[in-house]
PDB file of N, CA and C in Angstrom:
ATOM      1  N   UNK A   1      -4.789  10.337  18.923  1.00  0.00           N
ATOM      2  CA  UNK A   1      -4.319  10.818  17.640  1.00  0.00           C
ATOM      3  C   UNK A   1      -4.587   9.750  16.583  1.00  0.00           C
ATOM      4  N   UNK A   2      -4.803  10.103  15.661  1.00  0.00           N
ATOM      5  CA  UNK A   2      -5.335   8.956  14.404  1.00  0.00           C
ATOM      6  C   UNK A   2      -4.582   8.726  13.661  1.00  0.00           C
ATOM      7  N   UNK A   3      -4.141   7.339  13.369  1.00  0.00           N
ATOM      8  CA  UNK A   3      -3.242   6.963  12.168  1.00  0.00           C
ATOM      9  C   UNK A   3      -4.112   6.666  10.868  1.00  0.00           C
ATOM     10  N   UNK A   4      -3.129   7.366   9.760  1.00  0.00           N
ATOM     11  CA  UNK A   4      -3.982   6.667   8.314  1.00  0.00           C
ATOM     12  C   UNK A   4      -2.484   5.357   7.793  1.00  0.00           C
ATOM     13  N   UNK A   5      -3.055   4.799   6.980  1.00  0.00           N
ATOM     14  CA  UNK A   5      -2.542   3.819   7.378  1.00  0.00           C
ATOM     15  C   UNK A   5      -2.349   3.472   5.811  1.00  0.00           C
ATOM     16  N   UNK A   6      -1.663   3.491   4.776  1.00  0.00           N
ATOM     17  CA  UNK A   6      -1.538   3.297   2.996  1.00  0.00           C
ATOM     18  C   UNK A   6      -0.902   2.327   2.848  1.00  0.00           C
ATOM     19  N   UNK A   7      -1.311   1.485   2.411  1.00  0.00           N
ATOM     20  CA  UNK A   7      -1.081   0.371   1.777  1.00  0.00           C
ATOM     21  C   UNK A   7      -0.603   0.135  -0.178  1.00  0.00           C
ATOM     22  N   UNK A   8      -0.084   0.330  -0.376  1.00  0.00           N
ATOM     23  CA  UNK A   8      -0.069   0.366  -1.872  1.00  0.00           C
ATOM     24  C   UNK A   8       0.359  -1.034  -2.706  1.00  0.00           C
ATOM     25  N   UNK A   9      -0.298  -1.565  -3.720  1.00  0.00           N
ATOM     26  CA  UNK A   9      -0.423  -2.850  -3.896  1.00  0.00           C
ATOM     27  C   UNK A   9       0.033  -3.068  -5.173  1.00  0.00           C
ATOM     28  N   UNK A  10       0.905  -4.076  -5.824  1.00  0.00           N
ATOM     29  CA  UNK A  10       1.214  -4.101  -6.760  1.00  0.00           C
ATOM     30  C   UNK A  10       0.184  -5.157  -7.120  1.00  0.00           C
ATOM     31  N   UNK A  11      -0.357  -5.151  -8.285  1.00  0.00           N
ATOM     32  CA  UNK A  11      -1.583  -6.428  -9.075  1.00  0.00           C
ATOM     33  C   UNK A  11      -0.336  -7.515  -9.747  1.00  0.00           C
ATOM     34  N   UNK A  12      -1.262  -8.626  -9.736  1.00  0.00           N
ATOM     35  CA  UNK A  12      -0.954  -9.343 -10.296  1.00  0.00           C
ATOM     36  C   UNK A  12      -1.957  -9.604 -11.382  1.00  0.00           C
ATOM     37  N   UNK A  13      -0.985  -9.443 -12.975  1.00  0.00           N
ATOM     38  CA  UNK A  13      -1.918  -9.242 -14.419  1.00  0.00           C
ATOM     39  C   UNK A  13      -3.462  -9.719 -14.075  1.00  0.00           C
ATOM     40  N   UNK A  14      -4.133  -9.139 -14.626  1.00  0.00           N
ATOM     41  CA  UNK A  14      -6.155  -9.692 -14.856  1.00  0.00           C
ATOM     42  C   UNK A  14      -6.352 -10.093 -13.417  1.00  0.00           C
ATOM     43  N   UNK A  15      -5.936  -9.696 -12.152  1.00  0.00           N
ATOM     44  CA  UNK A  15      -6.452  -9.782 -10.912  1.00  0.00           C
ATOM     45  C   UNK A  15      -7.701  -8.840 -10.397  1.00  0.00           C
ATOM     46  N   UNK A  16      -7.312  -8.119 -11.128  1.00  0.00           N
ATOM     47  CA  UNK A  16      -9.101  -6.590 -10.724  1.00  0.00           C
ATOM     48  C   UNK A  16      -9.874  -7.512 -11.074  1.00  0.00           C
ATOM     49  N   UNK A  17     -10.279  -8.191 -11.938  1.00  0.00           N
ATOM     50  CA  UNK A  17     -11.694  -8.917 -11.928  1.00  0.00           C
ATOM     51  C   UNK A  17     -11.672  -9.515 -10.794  1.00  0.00           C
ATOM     52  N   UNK A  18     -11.093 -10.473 -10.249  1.00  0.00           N
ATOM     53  CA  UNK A  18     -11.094 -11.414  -8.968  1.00  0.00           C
ATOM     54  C   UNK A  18     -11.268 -10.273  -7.713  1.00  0.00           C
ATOM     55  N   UNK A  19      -9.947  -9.401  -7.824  1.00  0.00           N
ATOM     56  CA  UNK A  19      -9.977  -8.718  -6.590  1.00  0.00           C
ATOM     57  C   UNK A  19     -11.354  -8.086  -6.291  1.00  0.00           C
ATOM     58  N   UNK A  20     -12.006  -7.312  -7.403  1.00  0.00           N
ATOM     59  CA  UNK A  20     -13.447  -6.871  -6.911  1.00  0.00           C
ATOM     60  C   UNK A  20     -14.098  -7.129  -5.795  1.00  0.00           C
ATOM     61  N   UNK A  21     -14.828  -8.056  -6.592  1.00  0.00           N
ATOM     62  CA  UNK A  21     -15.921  -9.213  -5.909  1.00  0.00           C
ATOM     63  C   UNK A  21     -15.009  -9.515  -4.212  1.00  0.00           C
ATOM     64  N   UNK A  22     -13.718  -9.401  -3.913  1.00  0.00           N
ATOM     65  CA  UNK A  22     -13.129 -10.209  -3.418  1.00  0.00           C
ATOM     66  C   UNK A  22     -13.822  -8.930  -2.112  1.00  0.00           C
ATOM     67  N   UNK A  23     -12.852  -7.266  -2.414  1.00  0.00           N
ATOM     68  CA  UNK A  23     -13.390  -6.101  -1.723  1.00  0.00           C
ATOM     69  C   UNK A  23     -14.688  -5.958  -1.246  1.00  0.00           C
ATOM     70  N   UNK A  24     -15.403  -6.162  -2.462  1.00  0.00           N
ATOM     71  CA  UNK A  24     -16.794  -6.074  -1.785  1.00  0.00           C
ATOM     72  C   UNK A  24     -17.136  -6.977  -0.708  1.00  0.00           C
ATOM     73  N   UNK A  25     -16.706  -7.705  -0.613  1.00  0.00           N
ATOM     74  CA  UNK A  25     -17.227  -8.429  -0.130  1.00  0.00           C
ATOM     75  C   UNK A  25     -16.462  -8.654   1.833  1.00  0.00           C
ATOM     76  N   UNK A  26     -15.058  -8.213   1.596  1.00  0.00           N
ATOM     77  CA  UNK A  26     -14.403  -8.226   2.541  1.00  0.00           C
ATOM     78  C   UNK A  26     -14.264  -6.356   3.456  1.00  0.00           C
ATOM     79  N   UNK A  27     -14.292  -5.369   2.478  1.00  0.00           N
ATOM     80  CA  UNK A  27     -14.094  -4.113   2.963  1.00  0.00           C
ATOM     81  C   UNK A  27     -15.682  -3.864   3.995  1.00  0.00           C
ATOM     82  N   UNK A  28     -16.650  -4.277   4.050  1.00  0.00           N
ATOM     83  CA  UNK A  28     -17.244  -4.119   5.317  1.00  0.00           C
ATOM     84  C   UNK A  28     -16.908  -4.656   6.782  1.00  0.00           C
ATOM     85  N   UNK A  29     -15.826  -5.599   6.275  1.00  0.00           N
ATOM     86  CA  UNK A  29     -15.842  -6.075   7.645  1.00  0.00           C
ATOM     87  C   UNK A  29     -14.288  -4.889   8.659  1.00  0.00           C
ATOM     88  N   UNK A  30     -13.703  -4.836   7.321  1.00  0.00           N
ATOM     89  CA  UNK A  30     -12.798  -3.860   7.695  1.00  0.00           C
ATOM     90  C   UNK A  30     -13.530  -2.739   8.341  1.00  0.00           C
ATOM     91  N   UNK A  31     -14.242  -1.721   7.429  1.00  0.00           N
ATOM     92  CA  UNK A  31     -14.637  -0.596   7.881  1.00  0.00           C
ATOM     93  C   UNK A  31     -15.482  -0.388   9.496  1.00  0.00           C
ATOM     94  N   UNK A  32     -16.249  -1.947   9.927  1.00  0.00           N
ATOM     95  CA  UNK A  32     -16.738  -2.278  10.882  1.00  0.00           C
ATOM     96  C   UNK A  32     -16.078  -2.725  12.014  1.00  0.00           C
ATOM     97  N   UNK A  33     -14.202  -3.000  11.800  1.00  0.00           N
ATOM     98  CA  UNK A  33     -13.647  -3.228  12.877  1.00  0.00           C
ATOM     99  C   UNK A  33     -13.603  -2.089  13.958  1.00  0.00           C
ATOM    100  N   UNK A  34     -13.469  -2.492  15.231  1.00  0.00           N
ATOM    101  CA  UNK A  34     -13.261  -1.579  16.000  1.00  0.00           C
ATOM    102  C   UNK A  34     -11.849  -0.489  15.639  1.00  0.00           C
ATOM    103  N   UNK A  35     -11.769   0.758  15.676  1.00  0.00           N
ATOM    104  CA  UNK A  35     -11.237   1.925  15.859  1.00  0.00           C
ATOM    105  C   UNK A  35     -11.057   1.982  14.159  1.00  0.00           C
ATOM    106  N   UNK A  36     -11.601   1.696  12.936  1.00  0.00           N
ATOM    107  CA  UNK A  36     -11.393   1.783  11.995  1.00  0.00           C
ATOM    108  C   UNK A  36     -12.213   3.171  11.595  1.00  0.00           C
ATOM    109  N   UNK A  37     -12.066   3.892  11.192  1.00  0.00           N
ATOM    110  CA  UNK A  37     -12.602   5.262  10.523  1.00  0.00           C
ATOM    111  C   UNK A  37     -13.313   5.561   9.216  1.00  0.00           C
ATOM    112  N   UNK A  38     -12.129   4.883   8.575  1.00  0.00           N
ATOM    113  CA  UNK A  38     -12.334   4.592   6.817  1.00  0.00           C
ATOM    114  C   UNK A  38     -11.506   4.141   6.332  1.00  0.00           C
ATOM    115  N   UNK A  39     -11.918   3.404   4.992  1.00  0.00           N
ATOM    116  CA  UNK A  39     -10.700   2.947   3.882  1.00  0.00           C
ATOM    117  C   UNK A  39     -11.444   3.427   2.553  1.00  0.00           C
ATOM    118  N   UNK A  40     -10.783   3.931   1.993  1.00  0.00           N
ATOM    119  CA  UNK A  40     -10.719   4.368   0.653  1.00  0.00           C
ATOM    120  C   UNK A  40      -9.796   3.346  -0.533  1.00  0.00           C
ATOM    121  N   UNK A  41     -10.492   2.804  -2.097  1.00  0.00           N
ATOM    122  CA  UNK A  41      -9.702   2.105  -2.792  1.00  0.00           C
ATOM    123  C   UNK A  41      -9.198   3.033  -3.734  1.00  0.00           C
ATOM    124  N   UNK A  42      -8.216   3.081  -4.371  1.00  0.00           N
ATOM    125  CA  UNK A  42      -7.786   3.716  -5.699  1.00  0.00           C
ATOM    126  C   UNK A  42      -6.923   2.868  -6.638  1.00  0.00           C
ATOM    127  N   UNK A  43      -7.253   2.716  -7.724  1.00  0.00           N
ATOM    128  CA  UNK A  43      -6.627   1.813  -8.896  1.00  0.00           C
ATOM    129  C   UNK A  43      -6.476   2.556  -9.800  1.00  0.00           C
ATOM    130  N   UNK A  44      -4.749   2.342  -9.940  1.00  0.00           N
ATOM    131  CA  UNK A  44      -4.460   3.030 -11.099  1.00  0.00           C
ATOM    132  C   UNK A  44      -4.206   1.627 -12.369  1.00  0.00           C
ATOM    133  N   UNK A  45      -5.100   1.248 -13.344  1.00  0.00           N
ATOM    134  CA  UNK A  45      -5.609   0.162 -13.942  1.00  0.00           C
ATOM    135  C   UNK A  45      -4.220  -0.076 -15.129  1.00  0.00           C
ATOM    136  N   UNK A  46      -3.652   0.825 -15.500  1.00  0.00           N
ATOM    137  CA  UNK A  46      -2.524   1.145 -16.231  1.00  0.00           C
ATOM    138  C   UNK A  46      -1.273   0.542 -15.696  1.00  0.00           C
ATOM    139  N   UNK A  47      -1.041   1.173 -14.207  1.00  0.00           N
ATOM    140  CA  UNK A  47       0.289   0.793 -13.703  1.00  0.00           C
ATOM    141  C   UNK A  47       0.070  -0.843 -13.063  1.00  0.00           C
ATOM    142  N   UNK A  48      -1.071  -0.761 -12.756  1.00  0.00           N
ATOM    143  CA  UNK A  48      -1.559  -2.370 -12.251  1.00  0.00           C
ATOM    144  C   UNK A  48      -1.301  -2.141 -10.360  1.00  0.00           C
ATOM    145  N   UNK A  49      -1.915  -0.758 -10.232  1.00  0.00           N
ATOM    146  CA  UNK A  49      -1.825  -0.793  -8.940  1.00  0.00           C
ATOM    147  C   UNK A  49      -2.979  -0.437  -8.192  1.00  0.00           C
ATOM    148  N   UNK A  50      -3.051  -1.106  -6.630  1.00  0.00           N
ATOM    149  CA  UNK A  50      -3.994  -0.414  -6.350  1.00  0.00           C
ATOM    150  C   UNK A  50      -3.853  -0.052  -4.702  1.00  0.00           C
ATOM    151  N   UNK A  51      -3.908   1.284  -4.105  1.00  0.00           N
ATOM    152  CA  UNK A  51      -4.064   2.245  -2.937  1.00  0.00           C
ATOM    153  C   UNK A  51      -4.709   2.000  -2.217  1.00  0.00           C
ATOM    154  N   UNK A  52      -4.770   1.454  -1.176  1.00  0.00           N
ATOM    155  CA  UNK A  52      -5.488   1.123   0.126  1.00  0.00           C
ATOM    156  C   UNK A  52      -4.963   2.733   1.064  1.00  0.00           C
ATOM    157  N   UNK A  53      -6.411   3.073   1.401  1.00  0.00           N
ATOM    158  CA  UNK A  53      -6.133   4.320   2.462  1.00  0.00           C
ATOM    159  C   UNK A  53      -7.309   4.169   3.588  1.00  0.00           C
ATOM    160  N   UNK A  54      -6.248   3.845   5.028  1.00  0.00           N
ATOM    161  CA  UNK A  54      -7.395   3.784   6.395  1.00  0.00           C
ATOM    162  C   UNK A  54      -6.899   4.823   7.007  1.00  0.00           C
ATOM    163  N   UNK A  55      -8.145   5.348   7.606  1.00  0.00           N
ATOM    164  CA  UNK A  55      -7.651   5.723   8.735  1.00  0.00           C
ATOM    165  C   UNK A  55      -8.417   4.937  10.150  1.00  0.00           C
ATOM    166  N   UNK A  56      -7.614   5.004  11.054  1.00  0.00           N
ATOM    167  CA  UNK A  56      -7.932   4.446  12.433  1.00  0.00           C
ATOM    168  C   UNK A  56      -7.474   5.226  13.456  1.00  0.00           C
ATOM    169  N   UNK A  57      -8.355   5.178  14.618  1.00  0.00           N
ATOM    170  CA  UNK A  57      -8.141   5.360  15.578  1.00  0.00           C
ATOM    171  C   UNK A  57      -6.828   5.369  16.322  1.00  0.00           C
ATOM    172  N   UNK A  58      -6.342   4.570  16.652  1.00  0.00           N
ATOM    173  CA  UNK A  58      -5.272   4.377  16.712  1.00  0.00           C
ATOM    174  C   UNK A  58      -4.372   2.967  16.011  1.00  0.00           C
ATOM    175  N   UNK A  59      -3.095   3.040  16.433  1.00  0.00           N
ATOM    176  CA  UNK A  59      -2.094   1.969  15.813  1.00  0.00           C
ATOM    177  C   UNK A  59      -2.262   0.556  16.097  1.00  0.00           C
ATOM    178  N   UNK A  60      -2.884   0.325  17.256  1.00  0.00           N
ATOM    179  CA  UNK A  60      -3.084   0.006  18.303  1.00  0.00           C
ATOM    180  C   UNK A  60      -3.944  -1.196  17.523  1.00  0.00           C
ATOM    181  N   UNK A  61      -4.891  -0.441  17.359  1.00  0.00           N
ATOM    182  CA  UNK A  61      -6.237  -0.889  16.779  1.00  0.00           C
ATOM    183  C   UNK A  61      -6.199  -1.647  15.014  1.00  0.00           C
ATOM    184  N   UNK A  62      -5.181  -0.660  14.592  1.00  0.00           N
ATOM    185  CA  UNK A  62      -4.855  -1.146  13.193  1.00  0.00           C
ATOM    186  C   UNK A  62      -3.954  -2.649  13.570  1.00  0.00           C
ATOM    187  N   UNK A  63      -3.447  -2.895  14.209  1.00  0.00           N
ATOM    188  CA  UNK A  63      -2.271  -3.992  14.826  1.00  0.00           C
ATOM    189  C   UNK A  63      -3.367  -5.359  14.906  1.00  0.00           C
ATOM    190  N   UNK A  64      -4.199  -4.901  15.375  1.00  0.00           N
ATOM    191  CA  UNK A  64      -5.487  -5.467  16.403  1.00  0.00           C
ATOM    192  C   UNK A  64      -6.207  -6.454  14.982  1.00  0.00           C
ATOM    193  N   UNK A  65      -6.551  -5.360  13.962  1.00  0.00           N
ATOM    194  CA  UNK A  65      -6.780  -5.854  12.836  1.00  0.00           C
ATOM    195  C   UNK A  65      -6.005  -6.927  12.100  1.00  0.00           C
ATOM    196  N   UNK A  66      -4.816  -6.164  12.133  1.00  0.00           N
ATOM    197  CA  UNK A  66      -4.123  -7.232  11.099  1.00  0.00           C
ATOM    198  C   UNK A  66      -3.601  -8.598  11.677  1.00  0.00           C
ATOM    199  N   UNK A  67      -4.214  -8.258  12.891  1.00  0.00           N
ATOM    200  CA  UNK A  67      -3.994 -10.124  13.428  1.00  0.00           C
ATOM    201  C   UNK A  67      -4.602 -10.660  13.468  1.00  0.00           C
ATOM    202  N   UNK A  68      -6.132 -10.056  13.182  1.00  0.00           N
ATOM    203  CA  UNK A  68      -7.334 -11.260  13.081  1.00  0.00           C
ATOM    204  C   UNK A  68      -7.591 -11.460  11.586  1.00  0.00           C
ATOM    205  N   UNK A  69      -7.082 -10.234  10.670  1.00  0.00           N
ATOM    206  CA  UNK A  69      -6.811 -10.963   9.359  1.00  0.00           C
ATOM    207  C   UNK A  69      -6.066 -12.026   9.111  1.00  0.00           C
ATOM    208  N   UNK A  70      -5.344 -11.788   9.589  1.00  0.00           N
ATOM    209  CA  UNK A  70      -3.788 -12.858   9.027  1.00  0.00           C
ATOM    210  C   UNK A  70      -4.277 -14.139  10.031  1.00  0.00           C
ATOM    211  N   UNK A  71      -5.266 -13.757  11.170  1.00  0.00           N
ATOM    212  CA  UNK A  71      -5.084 -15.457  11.775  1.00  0.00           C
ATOM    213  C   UNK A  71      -6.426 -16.201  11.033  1.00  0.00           C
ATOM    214  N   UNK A  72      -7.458 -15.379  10.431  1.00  0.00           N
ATOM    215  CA  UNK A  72      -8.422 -15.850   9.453  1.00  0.00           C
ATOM    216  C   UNK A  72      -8.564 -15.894   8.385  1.00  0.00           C
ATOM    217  N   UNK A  73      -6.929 -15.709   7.666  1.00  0.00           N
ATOM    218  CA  UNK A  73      -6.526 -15.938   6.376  1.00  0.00           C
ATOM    219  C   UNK A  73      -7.315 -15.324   5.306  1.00  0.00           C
ATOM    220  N   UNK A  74      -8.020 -13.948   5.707  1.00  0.00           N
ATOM    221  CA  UNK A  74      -7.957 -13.155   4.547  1.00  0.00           C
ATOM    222  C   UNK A  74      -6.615 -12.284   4.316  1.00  0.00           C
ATOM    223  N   UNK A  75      -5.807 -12.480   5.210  1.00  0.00           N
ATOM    224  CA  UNK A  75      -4.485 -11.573   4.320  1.00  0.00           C
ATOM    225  C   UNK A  75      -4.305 -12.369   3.591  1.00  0.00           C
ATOM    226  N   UNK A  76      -3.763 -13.813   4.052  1.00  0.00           N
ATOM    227  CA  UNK A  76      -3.591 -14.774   2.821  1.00  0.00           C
ATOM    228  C   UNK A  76      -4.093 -14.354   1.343  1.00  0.00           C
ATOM    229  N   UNK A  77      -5.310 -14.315   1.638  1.00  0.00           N
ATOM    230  CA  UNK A  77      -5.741 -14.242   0.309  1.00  0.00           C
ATOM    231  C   UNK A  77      -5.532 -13.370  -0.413  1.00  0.00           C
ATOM    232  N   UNK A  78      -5.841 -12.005   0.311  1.00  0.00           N
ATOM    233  CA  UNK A  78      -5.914 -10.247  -0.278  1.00  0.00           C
ATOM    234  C   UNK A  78      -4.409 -10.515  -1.004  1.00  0.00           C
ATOM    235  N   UNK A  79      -3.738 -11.210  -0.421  1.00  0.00           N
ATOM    236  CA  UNK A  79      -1.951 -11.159  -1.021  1.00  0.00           C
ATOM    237  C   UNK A  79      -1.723 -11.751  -1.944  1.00  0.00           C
ATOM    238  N   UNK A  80      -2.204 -12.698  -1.950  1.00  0.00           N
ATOM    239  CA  UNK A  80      -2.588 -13.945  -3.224  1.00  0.00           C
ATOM    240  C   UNK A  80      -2.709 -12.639  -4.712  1.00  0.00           C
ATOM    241  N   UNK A  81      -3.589 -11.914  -4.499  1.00  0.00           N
ATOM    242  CA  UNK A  81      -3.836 -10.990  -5.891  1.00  0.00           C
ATOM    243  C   UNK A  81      -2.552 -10.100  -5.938  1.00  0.00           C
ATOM    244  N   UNK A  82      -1.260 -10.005  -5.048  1.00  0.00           N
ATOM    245  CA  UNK A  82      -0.287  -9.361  -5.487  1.00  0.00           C
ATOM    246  C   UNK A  82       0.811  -9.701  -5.762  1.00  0.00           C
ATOM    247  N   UNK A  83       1.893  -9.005  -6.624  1.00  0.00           N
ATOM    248  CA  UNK A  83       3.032  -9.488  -7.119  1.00  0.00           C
ATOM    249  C   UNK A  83       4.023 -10.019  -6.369  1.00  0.00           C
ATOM    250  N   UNK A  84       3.881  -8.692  -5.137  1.00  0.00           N
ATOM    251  CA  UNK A  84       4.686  -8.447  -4.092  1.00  0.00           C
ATOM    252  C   UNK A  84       4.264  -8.203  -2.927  1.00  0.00           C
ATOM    253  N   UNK A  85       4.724  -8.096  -1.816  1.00  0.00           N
ATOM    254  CA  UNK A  85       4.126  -7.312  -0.750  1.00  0.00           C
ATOM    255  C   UNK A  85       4.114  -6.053  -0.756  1.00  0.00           C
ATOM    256  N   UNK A  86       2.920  -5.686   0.041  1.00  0.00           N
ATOM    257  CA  UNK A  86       2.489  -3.934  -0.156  1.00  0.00           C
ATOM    258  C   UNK A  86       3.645  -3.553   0.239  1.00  0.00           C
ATOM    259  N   UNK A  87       3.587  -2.495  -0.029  1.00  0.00           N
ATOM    260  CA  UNK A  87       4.330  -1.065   0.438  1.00  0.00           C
ATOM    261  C   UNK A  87       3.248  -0.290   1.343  1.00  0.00           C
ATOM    262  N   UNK A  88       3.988  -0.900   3.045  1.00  0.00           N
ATOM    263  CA  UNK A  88       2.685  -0.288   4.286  1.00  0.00           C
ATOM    264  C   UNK A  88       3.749   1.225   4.419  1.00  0.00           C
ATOM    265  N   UNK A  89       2.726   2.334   4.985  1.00  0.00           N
ATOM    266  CA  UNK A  89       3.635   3.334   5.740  1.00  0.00           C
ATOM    267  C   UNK A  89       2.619   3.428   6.503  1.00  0.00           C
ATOM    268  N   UNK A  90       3.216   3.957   7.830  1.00  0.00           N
ATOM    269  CA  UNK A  90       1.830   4.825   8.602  1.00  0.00           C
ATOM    270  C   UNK A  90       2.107   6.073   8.956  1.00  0.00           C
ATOM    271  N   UNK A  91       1.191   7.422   8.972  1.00  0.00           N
ATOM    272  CA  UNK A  91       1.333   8.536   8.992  1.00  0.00           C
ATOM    273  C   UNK A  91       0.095   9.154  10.362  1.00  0.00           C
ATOM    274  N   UNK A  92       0.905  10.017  11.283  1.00  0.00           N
ATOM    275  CA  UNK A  92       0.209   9.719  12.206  1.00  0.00           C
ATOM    276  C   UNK A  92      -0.180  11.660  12.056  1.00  0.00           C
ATOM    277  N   UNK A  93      -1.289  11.840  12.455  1.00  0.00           N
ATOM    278  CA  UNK A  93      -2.236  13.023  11.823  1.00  0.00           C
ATOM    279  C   UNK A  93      -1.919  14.421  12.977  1.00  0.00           C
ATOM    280  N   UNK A  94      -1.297  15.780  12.061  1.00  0.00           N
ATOM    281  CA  UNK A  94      -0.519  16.390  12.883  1.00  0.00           C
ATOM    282  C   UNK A  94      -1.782  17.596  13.282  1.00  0.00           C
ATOM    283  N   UNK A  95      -1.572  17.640  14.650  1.00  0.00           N
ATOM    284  CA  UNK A  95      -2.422  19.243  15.061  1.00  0.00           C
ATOM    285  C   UNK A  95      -1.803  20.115  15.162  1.00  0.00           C
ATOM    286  N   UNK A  96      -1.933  20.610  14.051  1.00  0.00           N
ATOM    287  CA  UNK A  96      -1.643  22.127  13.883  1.00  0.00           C
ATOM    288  C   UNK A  96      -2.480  23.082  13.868  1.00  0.00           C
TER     289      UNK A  96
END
């Protein structure tokens, strides 16, 4: 069963310029982890926010991720551009 996985990010003021360059440069390695599906960005430039949407394979796998981020200090960084910490949920995909 596949989890999507939303992240929602509060900016910190004039960070979209930095953060860019930062995505490009880091969202392939995401999309290339094992059981990753997709991530989608959305910025709402007004509220100073911006929507992280994965989906993965499983939870499992998303877990898998965020420990080789955080032990190679791109969470560090990705966090660095926010006010606060995200707002994670995970939503796990219903067959109906």
């Amino acid at each position: 069963m596949t989890v999507r996985v939303t992240l929602n990010c509060q900016l910190k003021p004039g960070s979209v310029e930095s953060l860019t360059p930062f995505l490009a440069e880091n969202l392939p390695n995401v999309r290339g982890f094992n059981g990753c599906m997709s991530v989608k960005v959305f910025f709402d430039i007004d509220q100073k926010e911006m929507l992280l949407e994965e989906e993965w394979i499983s939870l499992n796998q998303h877990k898998e991720y965020m420990k080789y981020i955080t032990d190679n200090g791109v969470l560090a960084e990705l966090a660095s551009f926010f006010e606060q910490p995200p707002v994670v949920k995970y939503f796990e995909k219903e067959m109906i």
